[in-house]
PDB file of N, CA and C in Angstrom:
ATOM      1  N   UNK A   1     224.003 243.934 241.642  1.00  0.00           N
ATOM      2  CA  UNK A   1     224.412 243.386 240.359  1.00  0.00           C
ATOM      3  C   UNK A   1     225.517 242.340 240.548  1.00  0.00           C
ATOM      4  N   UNK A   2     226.455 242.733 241.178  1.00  0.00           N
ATOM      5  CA  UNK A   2     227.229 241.884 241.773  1.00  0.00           C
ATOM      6  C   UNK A   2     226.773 240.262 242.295  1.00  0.00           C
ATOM      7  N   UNK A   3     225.756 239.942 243.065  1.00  0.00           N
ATOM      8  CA  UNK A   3     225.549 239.161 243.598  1.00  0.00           C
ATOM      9  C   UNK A   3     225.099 238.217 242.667  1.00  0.00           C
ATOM     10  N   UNK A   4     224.110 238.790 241.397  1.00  0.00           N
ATOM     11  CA  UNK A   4     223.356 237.757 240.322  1.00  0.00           C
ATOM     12  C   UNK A   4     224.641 237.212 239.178  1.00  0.00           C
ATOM     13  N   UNK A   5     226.009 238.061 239.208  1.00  0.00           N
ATOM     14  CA  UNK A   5     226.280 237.403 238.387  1.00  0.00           C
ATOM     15  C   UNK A   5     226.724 236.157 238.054  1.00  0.00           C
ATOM     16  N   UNK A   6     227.166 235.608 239.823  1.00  0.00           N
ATOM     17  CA  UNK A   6     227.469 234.133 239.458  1.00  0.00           C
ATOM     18  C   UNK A   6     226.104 233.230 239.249  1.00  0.00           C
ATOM     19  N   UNK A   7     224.734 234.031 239.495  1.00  0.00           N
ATOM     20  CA  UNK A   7     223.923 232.796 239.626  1.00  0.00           C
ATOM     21  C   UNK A   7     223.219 233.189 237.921  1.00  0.00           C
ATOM     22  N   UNK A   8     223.877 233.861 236.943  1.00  0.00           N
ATOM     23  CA  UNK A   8     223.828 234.164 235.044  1.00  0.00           C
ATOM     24  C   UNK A   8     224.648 233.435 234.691  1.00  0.00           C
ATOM     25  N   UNK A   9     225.971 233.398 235.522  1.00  0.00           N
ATOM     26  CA  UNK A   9     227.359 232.703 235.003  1.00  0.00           C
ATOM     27  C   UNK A   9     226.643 230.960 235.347  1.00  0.00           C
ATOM     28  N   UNK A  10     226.420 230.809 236.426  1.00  0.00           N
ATOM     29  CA  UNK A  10     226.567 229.012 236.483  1.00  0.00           C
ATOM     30  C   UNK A  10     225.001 228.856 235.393  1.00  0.00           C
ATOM     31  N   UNK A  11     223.972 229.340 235.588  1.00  0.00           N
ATOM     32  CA  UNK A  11     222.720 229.232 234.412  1.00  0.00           C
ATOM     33  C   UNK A  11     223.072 228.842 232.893  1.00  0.00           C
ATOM     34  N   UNK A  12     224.013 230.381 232.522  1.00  0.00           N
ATOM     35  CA  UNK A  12     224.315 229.800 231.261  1.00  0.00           C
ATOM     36  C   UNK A  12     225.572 229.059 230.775  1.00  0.00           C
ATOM     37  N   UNK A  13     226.354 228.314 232.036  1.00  0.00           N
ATOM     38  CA  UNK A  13     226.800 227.300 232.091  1.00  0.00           C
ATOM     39  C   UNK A  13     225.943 226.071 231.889  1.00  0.00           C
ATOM     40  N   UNK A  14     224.823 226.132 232.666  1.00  0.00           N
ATOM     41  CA  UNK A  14     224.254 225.044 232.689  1.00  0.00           C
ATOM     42  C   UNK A  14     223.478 225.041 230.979  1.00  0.00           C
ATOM     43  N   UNK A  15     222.956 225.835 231.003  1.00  0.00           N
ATOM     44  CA  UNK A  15     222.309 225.676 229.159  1.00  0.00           C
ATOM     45  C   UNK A  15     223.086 225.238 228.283  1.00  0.00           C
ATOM     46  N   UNK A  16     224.497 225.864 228.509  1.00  0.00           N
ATOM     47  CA  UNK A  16     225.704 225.481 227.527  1.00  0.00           C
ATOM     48  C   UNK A  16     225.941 224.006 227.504  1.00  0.00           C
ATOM     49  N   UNK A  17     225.964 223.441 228.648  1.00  0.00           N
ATOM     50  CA  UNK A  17     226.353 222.157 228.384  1.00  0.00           C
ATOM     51  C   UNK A  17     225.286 221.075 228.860  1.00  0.00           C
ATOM     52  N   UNK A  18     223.765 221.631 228.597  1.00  0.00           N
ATOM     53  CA  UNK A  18     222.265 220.378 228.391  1.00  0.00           C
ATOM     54  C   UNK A  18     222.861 219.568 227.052  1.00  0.00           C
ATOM     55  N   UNK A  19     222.925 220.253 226.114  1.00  0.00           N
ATOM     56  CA  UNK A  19     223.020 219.484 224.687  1.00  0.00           C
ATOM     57  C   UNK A  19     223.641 218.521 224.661  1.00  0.00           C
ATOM     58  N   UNK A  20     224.920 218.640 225.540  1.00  0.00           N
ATOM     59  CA  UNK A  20     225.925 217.533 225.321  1.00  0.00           C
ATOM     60  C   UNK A  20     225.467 216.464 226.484  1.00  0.00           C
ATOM     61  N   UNK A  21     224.856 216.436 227.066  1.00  0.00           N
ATOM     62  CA  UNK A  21     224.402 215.300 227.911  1.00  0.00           C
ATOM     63  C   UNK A  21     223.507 214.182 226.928  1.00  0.00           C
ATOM     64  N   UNK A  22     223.797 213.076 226.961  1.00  0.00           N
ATOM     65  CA  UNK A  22     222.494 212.300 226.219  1.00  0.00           C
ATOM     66  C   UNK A  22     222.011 211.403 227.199  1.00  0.00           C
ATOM     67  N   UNK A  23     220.880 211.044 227.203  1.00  0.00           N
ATOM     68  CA  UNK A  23     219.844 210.036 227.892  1.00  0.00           C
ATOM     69  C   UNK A  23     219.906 208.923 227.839  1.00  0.00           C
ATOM     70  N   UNK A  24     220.599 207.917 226.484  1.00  0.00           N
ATOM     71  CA  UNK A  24     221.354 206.977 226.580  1.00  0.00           C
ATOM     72  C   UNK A  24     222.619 206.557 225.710  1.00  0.00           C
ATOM     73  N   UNK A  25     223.125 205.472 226.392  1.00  0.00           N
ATOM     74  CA  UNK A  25     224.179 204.939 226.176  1.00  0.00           C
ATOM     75  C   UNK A  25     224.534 204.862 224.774  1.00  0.00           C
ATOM     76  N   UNK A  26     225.726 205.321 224.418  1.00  0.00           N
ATOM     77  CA  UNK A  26     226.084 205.284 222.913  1.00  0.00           C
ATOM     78  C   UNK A  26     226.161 203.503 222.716  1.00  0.00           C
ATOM     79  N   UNK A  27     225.448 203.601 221.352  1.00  0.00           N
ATOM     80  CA  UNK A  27     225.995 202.041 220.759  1.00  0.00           C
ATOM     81  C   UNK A  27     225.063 201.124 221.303  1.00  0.00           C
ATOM     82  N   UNK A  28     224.178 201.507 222.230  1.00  0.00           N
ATOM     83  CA  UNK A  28     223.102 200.332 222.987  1.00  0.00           C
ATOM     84  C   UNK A  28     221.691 201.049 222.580  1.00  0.00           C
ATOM     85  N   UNK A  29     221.425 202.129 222.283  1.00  0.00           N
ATOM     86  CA  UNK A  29     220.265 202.866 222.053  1.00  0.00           C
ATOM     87  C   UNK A  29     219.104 202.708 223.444  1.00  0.00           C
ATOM     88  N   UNK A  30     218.415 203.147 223.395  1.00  0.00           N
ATOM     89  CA  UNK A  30     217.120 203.494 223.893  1.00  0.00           C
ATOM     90  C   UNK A  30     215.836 202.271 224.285  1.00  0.00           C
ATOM     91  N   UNK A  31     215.528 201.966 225.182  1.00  0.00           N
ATOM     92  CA  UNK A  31     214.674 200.946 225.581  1.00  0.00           C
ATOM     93  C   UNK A  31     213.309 201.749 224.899  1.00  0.00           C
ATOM     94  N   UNK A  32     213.091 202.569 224.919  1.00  0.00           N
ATOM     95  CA  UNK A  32     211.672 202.793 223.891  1.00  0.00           C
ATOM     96  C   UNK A  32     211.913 202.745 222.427  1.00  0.00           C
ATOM     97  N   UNK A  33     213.286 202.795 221.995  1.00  0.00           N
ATOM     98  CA  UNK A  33     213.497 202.799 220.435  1.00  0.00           C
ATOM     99  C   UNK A  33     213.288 201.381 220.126  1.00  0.00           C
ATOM    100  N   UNK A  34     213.537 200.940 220.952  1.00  0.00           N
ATOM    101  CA  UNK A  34     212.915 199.204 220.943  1.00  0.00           C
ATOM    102  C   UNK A  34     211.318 198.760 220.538  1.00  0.00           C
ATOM    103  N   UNK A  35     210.865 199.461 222.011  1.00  0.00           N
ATOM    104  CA  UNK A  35     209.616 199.154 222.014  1.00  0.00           C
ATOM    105  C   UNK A  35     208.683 199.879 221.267  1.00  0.00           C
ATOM    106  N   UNK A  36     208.528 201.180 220.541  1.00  0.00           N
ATOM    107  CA  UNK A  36     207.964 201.892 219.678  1.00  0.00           C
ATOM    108  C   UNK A  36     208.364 201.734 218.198  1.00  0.00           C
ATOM    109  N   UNK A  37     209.366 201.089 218.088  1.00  0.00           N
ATOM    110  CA  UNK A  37     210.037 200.908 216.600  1.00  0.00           C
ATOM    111  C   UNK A  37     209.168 199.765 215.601  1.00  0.00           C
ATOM    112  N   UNK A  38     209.372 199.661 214.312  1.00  0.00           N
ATOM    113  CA  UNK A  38     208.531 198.727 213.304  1.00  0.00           C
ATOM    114  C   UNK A  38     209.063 197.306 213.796  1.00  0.00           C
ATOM    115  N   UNK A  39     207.935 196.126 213.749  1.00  0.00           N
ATOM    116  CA  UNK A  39     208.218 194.927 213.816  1.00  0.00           C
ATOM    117  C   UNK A  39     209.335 194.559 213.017  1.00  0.00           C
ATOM    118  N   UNK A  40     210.266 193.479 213.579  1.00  0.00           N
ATOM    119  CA  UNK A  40     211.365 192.681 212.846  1.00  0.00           C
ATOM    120  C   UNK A  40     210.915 191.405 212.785  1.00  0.00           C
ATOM    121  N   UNK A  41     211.545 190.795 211.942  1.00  0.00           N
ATOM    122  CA  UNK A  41     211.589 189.298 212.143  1.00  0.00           C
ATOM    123  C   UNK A  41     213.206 188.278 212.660  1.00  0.00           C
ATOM    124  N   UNK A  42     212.984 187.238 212.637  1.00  0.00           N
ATOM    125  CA  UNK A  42     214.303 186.759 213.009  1.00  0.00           C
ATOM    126  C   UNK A  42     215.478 187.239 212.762  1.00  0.00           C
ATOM    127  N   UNK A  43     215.394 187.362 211.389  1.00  0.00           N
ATOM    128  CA  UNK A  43     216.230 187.646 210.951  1.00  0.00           C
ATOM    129  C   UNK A  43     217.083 189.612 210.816  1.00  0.00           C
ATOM    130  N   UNK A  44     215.846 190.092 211.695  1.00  0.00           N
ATOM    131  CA  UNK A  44     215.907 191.474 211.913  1.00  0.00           C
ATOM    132  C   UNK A  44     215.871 192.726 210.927  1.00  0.00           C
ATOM    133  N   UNK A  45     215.611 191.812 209.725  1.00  0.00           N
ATOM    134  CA  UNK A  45     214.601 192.136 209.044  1.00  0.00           C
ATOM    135  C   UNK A  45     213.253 193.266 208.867  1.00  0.00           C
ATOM    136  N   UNK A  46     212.556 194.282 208.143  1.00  0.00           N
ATOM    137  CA  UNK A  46     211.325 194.804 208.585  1.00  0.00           C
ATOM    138  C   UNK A  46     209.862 193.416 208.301  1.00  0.00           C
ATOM    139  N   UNK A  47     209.269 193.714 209.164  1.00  0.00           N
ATOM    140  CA  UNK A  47     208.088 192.457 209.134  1.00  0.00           C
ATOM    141  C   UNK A  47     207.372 193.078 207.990  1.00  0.00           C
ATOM    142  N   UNK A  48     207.087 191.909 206.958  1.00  0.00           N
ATOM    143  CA  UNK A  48     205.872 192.338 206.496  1.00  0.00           C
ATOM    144  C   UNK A  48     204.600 192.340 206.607  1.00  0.00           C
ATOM    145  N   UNK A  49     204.126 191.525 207.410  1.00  0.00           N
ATOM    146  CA  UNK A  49     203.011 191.152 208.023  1.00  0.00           C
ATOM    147  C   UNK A  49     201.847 192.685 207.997  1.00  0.00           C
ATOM    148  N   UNK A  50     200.667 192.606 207.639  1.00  0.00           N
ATOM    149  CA  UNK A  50     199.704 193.590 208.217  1.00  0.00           C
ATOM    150  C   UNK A  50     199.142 193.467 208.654  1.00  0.00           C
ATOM    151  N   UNK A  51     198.334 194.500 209.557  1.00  0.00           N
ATOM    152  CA  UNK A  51     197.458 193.733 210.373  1.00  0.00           C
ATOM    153  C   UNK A  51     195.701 194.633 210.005  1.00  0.00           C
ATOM    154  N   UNK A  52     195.171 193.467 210.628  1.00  0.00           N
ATOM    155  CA  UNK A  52     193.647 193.792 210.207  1.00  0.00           C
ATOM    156  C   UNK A  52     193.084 194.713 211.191  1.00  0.00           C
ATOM    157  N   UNK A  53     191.965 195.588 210.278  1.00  0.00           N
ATOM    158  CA  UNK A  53     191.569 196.761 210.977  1.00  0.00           C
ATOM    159  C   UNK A  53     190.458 196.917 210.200  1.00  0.00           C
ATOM    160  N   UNK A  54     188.923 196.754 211.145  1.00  0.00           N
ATOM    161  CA  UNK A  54     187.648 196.421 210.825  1.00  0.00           C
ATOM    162  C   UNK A  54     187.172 197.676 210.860  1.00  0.00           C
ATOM    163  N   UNK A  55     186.982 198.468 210.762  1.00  0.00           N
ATOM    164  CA  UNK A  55     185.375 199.831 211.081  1.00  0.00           C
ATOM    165  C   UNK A  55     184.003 199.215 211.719  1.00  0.00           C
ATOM    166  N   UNK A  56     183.954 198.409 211.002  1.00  0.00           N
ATOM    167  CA  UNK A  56     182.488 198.050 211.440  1.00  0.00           C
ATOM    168  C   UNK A  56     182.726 196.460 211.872  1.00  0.00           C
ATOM    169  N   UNK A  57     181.498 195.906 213.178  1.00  0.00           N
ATOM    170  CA  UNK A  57     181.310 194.604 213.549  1.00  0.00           C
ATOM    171  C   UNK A  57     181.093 193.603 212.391  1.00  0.00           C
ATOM    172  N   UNK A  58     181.223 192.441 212.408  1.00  0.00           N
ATOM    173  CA  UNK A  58     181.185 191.594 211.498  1.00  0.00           C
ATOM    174  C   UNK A  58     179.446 191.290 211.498  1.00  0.00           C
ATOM    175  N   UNK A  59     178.825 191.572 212.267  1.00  0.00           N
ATOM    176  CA  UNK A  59     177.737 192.083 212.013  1.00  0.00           C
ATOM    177  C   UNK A  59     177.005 192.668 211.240  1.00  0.00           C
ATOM    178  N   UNK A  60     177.362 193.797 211.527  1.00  0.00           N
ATOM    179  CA  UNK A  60     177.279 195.025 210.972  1.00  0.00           C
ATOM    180  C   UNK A  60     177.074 194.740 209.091  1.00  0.00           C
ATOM    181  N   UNK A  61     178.384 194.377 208.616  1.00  0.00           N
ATOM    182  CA  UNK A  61     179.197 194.204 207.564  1.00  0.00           C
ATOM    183  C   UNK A  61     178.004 193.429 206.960  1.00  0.00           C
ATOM    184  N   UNK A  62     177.603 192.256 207.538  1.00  0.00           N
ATOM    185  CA  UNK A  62     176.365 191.522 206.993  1.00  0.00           C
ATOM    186  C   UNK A  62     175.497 192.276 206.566  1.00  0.00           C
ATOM    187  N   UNK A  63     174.507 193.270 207.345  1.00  0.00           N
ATOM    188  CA  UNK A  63     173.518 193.697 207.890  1.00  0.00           C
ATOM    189  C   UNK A  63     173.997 195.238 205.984  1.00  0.00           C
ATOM    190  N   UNK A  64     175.124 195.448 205.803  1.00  0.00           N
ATOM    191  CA  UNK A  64     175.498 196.456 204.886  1.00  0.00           C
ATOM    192  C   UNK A  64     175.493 195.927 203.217  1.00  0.00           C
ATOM    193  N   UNK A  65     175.321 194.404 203.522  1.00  0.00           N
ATOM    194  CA  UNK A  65     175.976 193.743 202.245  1.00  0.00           C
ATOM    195  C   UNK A  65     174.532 193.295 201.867  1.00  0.00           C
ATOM    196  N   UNK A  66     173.789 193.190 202.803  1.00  0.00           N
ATOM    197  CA  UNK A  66     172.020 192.614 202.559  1.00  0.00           C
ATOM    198  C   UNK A  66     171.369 193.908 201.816  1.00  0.00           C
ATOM    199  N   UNK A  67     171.421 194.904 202.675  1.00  0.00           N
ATOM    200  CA  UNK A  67     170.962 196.035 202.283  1.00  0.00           C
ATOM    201  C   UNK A  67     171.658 197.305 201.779  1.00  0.00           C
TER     202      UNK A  67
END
């Protein structure tokens, strides 16, 4: 019993202080919060822009509107 308790003691040392570690830099944020985040514009701004999204070939669409 003796022997495990320093290796319970440094463990839940280590759990105790995961939380307080962060992954990045305060005040600079995250290189994926960048790249996964909503379009901006110049002005940094949210984009309004939408974008197009077909189901079917433009083909198709013909071939649905005939018949």
């Amino acid at each position: 019993m003796r022997q495990k308790l320093p290796v319970y003691l440094l463990f839940s040392l280590f759990l105790a202080l995961l939380p307080s570690i962060q992954g990045c830099k305060t005040g600079e944020g995250c290189g994926l919060e960048e790249k996964y985040g909503a379009p901006v514009d110049k002005n940094g701004e949210l984009s309004g822009k939408r974008g197009k999204s077909n189901l079917f070939s433009k083909k198709q669409q013909k071939r649905m509107k005939k018949g």
